[in-house]
Structure formats: structure tokens, C-alpha cells
C-alpha atoms as a PDB file:
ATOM      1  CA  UNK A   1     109.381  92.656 121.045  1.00  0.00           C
ATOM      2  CA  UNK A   2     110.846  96.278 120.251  1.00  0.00           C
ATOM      3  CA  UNK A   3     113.874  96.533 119.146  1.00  0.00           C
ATOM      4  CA  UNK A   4     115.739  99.738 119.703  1.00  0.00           C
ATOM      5  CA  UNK A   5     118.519 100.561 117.143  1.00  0.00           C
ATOM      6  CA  UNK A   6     121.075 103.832 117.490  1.00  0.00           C
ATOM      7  CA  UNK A   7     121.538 106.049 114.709  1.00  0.00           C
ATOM      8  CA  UNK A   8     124.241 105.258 112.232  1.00  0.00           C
ATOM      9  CA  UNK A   9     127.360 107.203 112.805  1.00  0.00           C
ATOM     10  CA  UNK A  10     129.699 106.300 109.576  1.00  0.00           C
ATOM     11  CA  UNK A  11     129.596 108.022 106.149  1.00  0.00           C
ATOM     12  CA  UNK A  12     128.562 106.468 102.796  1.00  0.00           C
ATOM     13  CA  UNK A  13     130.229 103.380 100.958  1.00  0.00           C
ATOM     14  CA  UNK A  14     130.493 104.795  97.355  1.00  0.00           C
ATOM     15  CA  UNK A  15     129.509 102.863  94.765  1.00  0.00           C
ATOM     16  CA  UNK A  16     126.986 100.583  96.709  1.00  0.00           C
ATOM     17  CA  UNK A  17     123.277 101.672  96.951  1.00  0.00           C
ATOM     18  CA  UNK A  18     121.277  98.027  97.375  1.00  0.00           C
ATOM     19  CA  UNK A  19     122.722  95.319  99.426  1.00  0.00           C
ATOM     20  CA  UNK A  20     121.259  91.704  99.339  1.00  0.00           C
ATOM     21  CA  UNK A  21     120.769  89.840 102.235  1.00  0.00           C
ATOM     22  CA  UNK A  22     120.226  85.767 101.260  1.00  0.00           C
ATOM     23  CA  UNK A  23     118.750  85.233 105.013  1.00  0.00           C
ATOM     24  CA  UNK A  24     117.657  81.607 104.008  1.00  0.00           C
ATOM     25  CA  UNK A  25     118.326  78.846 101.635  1.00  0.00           C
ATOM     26  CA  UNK A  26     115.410  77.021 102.492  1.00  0.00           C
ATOM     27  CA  UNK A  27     112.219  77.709  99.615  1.00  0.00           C
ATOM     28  CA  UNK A  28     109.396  75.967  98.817  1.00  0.00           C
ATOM     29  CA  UNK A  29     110.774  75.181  94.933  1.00  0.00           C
ATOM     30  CA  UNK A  30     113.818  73.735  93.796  1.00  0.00           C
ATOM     31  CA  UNK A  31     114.423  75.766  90.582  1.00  0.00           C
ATOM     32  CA  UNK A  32     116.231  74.440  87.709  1.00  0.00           C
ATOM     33  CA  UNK A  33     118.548  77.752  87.357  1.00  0.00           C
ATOM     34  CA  UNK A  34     118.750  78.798  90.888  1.00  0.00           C
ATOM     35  CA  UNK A  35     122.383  80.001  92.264  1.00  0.00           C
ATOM     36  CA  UNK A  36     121.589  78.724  95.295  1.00  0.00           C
ATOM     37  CA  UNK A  37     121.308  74.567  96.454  1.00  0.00           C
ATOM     38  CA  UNK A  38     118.284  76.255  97.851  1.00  0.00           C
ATOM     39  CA  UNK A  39     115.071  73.932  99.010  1.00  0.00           C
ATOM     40  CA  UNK A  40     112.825  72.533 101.350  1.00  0.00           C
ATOM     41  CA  UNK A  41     114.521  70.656 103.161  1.00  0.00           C
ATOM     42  CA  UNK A  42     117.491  73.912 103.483  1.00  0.00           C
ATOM     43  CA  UNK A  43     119.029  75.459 106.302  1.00  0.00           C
ATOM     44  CA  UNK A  44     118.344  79.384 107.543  1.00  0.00           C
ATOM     45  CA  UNK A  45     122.084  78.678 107.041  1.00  0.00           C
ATOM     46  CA  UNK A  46     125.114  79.929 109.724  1.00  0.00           C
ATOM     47  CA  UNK A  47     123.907  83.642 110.633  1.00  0.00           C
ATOM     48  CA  UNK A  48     121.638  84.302 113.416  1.00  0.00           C
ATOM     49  CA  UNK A  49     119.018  87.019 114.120  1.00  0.00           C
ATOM     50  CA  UNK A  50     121.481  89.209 115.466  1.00  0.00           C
ATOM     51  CA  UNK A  51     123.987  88.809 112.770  1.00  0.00           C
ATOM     52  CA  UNK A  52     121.649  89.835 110.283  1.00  0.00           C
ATOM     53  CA  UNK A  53     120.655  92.905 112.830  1.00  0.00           C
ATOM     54  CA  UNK A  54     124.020  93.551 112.791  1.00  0.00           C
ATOM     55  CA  UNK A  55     124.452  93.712 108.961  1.00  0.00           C
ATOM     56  CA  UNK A  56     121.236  95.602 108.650  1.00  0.00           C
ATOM     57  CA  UNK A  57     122.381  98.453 110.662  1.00  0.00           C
ATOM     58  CA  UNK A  58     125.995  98.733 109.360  1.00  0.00           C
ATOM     59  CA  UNK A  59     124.562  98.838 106.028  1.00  0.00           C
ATOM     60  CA  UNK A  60     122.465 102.108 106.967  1.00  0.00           C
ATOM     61  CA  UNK A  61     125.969 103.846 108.850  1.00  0.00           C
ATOM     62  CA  UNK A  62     127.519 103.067 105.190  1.00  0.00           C
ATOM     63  CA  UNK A  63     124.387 105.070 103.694  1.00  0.00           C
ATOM     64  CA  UNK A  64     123.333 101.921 101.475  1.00  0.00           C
ATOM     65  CA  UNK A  65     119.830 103.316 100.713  1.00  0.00           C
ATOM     66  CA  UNK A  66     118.451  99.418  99.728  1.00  0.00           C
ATOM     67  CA  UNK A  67     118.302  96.005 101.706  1.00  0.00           C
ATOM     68  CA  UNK A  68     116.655  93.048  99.499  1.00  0.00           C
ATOM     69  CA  UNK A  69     115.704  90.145 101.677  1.00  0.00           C
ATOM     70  CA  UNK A  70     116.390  86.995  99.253  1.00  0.00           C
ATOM     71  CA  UNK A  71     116.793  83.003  99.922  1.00  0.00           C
ATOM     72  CA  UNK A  72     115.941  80.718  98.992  1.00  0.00           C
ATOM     73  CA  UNK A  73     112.168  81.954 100.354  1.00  0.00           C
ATOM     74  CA  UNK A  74     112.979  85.043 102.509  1.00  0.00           C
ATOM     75  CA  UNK A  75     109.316  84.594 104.184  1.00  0.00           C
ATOM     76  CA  UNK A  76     110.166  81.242 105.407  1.00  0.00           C
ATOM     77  CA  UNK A  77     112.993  82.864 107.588  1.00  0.00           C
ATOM     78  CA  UNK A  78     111.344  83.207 111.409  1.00  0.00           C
ATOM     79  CA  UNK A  79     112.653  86.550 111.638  1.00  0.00           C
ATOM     80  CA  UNK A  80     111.907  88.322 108.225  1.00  0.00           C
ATOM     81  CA  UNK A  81     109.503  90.469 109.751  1.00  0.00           C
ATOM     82  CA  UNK A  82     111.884  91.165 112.511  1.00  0.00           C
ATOM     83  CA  UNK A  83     114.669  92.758 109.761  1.00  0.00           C
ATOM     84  CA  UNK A  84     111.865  94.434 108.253  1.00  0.00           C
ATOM     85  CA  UNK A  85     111.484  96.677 110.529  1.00  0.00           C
ATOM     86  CA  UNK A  86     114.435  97.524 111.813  1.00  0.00           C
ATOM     87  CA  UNK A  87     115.331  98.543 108.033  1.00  0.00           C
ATOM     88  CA  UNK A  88     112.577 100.583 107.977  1.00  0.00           C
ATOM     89  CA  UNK A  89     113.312 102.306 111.148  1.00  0.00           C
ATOM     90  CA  UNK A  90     116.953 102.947 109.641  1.00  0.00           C
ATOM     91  CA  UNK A  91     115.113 104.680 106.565  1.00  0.00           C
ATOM     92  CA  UNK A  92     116.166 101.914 104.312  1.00  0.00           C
ATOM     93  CA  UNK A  93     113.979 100.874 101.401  1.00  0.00           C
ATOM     94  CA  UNK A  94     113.125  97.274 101.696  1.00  0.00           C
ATOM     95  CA  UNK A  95     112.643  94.834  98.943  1.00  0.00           C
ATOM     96  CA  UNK A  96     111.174  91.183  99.663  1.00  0.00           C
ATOM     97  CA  UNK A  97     112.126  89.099  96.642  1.00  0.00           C
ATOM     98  CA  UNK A  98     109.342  86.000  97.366  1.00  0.00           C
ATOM     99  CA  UNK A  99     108.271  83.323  94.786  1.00  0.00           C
ATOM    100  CA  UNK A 100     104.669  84.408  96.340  1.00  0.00           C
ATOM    101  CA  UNK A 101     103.679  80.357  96.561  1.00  0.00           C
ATOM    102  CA  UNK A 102     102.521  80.999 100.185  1.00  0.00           C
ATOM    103  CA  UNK A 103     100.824  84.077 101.231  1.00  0.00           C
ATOM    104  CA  UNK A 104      98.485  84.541 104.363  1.00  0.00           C
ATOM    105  CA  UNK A 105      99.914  87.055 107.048  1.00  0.00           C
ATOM    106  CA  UNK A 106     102.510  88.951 104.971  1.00  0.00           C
ATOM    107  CA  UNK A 107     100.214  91.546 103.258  1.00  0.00           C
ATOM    108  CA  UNK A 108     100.058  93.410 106.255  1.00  0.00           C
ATOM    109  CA  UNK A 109     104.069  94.217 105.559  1.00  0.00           C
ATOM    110  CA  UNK A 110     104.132  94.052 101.906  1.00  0.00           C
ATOM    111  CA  UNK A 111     101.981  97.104 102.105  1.00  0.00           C
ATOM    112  CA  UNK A 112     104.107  99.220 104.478  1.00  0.00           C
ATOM    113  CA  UNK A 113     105.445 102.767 103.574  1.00  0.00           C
ATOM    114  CA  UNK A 114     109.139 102.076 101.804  1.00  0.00           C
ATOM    115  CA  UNK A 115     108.832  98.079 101.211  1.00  0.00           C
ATOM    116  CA  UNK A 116     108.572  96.707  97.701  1.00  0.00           C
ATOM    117  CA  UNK A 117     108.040  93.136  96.524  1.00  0.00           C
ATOM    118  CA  UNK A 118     109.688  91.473  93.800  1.00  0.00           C
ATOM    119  CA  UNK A 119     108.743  87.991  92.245  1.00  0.00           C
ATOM    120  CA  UNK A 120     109.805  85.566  89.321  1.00  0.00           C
ATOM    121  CA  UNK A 121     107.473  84.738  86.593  1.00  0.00           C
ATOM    122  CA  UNK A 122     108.528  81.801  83.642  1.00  0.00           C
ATOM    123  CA  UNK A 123     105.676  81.383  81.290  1.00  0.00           C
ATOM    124  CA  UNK A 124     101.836  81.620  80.737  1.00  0.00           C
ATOM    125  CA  UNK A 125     101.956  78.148  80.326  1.00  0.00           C
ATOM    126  CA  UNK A 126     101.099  76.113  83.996  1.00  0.00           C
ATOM    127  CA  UNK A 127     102.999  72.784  83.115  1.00  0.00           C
ATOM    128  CA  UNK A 128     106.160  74.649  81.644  1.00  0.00           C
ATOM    129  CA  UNK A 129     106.515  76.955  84.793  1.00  0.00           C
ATOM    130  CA  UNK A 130     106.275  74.475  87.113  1.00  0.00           C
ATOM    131  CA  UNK A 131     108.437  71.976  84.877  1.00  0.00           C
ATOM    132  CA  UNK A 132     111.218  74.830  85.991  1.00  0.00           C
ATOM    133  CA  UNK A 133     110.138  75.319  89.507  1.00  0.00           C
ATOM    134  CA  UNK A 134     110.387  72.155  90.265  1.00  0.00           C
ATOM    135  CA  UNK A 135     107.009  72.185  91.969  1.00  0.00           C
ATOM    136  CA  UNK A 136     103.101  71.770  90.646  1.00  0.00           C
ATOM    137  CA  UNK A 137     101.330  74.627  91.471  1.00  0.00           C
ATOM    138  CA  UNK A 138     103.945  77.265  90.807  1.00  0.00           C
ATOM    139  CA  UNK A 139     102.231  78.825  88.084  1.00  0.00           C
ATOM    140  CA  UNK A 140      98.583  79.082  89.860  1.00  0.00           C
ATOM    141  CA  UNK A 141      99.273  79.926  93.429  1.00  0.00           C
ATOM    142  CA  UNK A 142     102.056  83.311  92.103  1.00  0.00           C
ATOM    143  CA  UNK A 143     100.106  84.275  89.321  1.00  0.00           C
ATOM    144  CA  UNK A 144      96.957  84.833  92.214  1.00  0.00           C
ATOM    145  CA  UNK A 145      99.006  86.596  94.274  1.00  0.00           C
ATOM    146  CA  UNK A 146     100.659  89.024  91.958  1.00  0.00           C
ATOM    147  CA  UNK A 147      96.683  89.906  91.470  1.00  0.00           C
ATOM    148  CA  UNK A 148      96.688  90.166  94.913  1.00  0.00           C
ATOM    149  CA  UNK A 149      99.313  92.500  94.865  1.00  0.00           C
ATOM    150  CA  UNK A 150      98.654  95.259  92.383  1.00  0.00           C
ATOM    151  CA  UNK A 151      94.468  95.178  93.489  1.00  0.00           C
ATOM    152  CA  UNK A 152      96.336  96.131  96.385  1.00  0.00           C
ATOM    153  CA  UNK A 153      98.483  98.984  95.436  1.00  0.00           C
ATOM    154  CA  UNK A 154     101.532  97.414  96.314  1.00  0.00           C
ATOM    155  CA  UNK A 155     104.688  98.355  94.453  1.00  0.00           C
ATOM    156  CA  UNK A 156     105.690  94.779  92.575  1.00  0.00           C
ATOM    157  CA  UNK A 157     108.369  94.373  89.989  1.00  0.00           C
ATOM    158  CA  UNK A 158     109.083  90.694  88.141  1.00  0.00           C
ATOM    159  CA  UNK A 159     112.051  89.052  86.260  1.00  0.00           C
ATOM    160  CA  UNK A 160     111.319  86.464  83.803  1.00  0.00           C
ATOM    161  CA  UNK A 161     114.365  84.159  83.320  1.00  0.00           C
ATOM    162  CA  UNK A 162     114.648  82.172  79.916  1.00  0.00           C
ATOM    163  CA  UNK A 163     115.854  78.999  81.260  1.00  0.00           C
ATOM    164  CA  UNK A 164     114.307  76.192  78.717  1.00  0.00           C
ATOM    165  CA  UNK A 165     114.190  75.952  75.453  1.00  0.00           C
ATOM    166  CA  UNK A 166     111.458  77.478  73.463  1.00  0.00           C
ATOM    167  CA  UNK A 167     110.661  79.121  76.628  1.00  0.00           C
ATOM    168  CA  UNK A 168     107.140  80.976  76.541  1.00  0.00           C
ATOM    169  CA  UNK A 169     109.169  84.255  78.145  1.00  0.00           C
ATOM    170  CA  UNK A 170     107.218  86.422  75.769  1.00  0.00           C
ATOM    171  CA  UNK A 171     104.245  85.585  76.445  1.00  0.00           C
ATOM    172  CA  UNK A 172     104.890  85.369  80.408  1.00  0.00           C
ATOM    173  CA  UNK A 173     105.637  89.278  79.931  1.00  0.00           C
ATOM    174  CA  UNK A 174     102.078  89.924  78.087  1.00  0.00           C
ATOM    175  CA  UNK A 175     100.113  87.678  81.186  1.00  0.00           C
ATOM    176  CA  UNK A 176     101.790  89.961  83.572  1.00  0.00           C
ATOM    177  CA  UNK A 177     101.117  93.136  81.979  1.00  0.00           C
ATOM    178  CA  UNK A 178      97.639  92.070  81.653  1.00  0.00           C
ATOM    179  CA  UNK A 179      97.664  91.587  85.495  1.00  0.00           C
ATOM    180  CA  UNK A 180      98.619  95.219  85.600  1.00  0.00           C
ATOM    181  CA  UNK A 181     102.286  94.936  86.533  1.00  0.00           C
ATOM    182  CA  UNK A 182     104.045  97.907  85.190  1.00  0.00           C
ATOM    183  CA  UNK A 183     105.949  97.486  81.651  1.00  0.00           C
ATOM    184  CA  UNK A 184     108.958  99.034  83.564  1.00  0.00           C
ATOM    185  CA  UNK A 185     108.796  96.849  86.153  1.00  0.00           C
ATOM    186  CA  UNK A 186     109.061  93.605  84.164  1.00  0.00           C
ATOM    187  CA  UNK A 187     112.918  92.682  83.332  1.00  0.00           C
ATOM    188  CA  UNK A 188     113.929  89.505  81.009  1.00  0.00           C
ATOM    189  CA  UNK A 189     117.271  88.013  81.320  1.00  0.00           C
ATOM    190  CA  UNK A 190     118.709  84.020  80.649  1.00  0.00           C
ATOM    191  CA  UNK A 191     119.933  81.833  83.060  1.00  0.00           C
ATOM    192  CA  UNK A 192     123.592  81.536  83.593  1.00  0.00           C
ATOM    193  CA  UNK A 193     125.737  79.057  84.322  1.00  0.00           C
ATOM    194  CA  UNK A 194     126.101  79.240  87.892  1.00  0.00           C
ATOM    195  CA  UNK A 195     124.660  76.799  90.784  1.00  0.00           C
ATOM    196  CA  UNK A 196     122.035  74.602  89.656  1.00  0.00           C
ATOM    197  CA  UNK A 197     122.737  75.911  86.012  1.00  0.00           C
ATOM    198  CA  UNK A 198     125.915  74.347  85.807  1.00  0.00           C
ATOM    199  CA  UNK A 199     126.511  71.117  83.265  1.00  0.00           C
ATOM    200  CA  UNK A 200     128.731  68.561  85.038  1.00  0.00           C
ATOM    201  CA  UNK A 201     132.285  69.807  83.491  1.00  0.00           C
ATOM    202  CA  UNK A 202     130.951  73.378  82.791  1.00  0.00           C
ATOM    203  CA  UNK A 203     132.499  76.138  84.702  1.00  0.00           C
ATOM    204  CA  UNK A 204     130.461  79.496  86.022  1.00  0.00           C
ATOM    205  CA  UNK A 205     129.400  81.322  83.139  1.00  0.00           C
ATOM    206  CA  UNK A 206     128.801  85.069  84.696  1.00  0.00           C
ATOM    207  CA  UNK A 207     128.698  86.771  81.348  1.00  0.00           C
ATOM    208  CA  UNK A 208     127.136  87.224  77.802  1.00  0.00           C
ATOM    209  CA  UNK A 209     128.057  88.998  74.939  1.00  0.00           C
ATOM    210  CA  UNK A 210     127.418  92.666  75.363  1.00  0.00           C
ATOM    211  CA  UNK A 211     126.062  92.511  78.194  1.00  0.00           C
ATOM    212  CA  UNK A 212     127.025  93.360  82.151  1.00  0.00           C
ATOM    213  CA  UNK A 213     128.195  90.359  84.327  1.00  0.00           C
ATOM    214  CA  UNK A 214     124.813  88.757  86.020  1.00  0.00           C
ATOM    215  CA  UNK A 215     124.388  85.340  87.364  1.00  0.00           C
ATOM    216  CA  UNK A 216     120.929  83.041  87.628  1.00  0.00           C
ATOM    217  CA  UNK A 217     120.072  84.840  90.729  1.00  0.00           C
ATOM    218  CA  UNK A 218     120.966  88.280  89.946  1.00  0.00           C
ATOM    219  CA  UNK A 219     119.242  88.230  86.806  1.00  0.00           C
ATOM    220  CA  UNK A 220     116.327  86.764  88.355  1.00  0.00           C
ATOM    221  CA  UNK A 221     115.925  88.544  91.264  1.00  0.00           C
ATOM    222  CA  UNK A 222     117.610  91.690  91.427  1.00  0.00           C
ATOM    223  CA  UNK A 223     117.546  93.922  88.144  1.00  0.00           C
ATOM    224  CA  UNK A 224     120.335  95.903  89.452  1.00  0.00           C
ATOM    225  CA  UNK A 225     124.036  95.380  88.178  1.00  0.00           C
ATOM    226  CA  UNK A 226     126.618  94.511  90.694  1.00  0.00           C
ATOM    227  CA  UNK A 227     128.093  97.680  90.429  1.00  0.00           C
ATOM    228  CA  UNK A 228     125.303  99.067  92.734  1.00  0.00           C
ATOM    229  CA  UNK A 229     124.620  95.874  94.541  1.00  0.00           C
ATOM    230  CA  UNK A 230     126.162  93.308  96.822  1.00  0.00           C
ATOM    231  CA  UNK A 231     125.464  90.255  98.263  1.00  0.00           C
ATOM    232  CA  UNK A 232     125.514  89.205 101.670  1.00  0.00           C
ATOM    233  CA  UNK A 233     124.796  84.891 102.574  1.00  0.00           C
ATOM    234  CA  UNK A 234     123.544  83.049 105.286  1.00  0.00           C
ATOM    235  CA  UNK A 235     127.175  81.446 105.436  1.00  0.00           C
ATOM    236  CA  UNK A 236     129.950  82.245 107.861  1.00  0.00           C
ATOM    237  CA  UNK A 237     133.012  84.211 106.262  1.00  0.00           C
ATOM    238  CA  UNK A 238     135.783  82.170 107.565  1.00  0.00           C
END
């Protein structure tokens, strides 16, 4: 199907240069420190196809340079693809934020002109990353496709969250520079606590000393400060 899109005709939003679109709250995983009640058994939540169209191409007549497809798993979303492209035909950038647990036909778009891929990483140890993924084989099936990725040129970036413990975050970073991820791609935050992160009795915690207000996902996934990034959900605004 083509879909044909008209220019955008509004000026800049000032201030906002990336906007994140959580298309899905279904994933694979059930992370320990995710923001989101996301897993398998999820929703694609409220917003169809054409909503998300819809926010795609107002984003480009505001002059946001950056959409970030996010879940949950964005890849599990039917139309992922579909948004994609469109972006791309806007001249937006395009990140896909995946877990990379399942990869078969998606090369083909990770590799296009203007879309990057972004991924979370935990440790170098295979028990202890999928003790916070919630899911055995976390650790093998990511760590062969980030290979994947930089044998094939593709531009990959990956946040390590400290979310245990003892955590072997130090060590995750030296596994993926050994896999050839960039040092200045690789950011390390801790979890915050927000959605899953939260203690029974413990309110959101967005904020650490010195540093910049992130939460679990943000932190995780994005590497850009809400200052120059907003979110958009797969819920309603009522």
C-alpha cells in the first residue's frame, strides 16, 4: 500500500527536537524497571494506524527533526513498518528502540538511509540479565543481534540500566564495546522509581541528586533529556 502524505505547512515547536511514540505495550519481556505494565499478553493500546499517521505528520509541520518508535516491543506493532516510512518520507530521522529478542525481516529497515536502532543491555552475565528481563534467553538472542547489527553497518546506540544490586553494568559496557558498539553510543543510568520500579507505598521517584529528571524508560531508552523530547502513548487523551 502507498501512502501519500502532503507537505507540512506549520513552523517549528521550539524546544522539542525528538518525539517518542510508545505505539505498543505489548513486548516479549516483562522487565523489572520498565515504566510501562508492558508484556506479552499487552494491548497495541487505544490509537489506531491512522492516529499514529496523524501524529507522525504533525510532528514533521512542527519541524521535530526525531520520531523514536518505543513500546513495549515497537516491532511487534503490525504497522511499524508502515510509520517508518512515512517518517522517512517527511525527512524525519527514525529511531527503533527494540530489545532485539526477535529479528528475521526487520534488517531490511534497520538499514535504511536516516533510521537508527537503539537497544538495552544489563550485564555480561546470561542468568543476571535475564533475572531482570524477566525472560531466559534475553542475554543470548540481543547480544547476537547487536553483532548482527554493527557487521552490518547499522547505526546502534545502547543504555545499560543499573537495576539490581551488584549489578555487572560495568562489565555489560566492556562486552558491548568489544562487539564494536561505539563508546559514545553506550549511556549508563539507574532505574527510577516509576512503573514497575515502584515499592508498594513508594511514590514516582523522577530524580537524583545532580542529575536531570529521567524515569526507567527514559533512561533506558532514550538518552535524551526531556527538555528535547516528548512522549506520545498508545492511550487516548481524554
Amino acid at each position: 500500500m502507498t501512502t501519500l502524505v502532503e507537505p507540512p505547512t506549520r513552523g517549528p515547536l521550539a524546544g522539542i527536537r525528538s518525539l517518542e511514540l510508545e505505539i505498543t505495550g505489548k513486548c516479549q519481556l516483562t522487565c523489572t524497571h520498565c515504566l510501562s505494565e508492558t508484556s506479552p499478553q499487552a494491548s497495541h493500546g487505544e490509537m489506531t494506524p491512522a492516529d499514529w499517521l496523524s501524529v507522525i505528520i504533525d510532528a514533521a509541520a512542527l519541524g521535530i527533526r526525531t520520531v523514536q518508535l518505543i513500546g513495549g516491543e515497537p516491532t511487534t506493532h503490525p504497522n511499524w513498518r508502515q510509520f517508518t516510512e512515512v517518517a522517512l518520507s517527511l525527512d524525519l530521522d527514525v529511531e527503533v528502540f527494540s530489545n532485539l529478542f526477535h529479528v528475521t525481516g526487520e534488517w531490511s529497515v534497520f538499514e535504511r538511509n536516516g533510521v537508527t536502532l537503539g537497544t538495552s543491555y544489563y550485564s555480561d552475565d546470561p542468568e543476571e540479565h535475564d533475572r531482570i528481563t524477566g525472560r531466559a534467553g534475553s542475554y543470548v538472542r540481543p547480544r547476537t543481534h547487536i553483532r548482527e547489527a554493527v557487521n552490518r553497518g547499522i547505526t546502534l546506540r545502547a543504555g545499560i540500566v543499573e537495576v539490581l544490586p551488584g549489578q555487572r553494568v560495568q562489565e555489560a559496557r566492556a562486552e558491548l564495546l568489544s562487539m564494536g558498539v561505539e563508546p559514545d553510543r553506550i549511556r549508563m543510568d539507574r532505574a527510577r522509581a516509576v512503573g514497575r520500579a515502584m515499592l508498594p507505598g513508594q511514590g514516582p521517584t523522577l530524580r537524583c541528586a545532580g542529575s536531570a529528571p529521567v524515569a526507567a524508560r527514559q533512561s533506558c531508552r532514550t538518552g535524551i533529556w526531556p527538555a528535547a523530547c516528548s512522549p506520545v502513548t498508545s492511550r487516548r487523551a481524554t
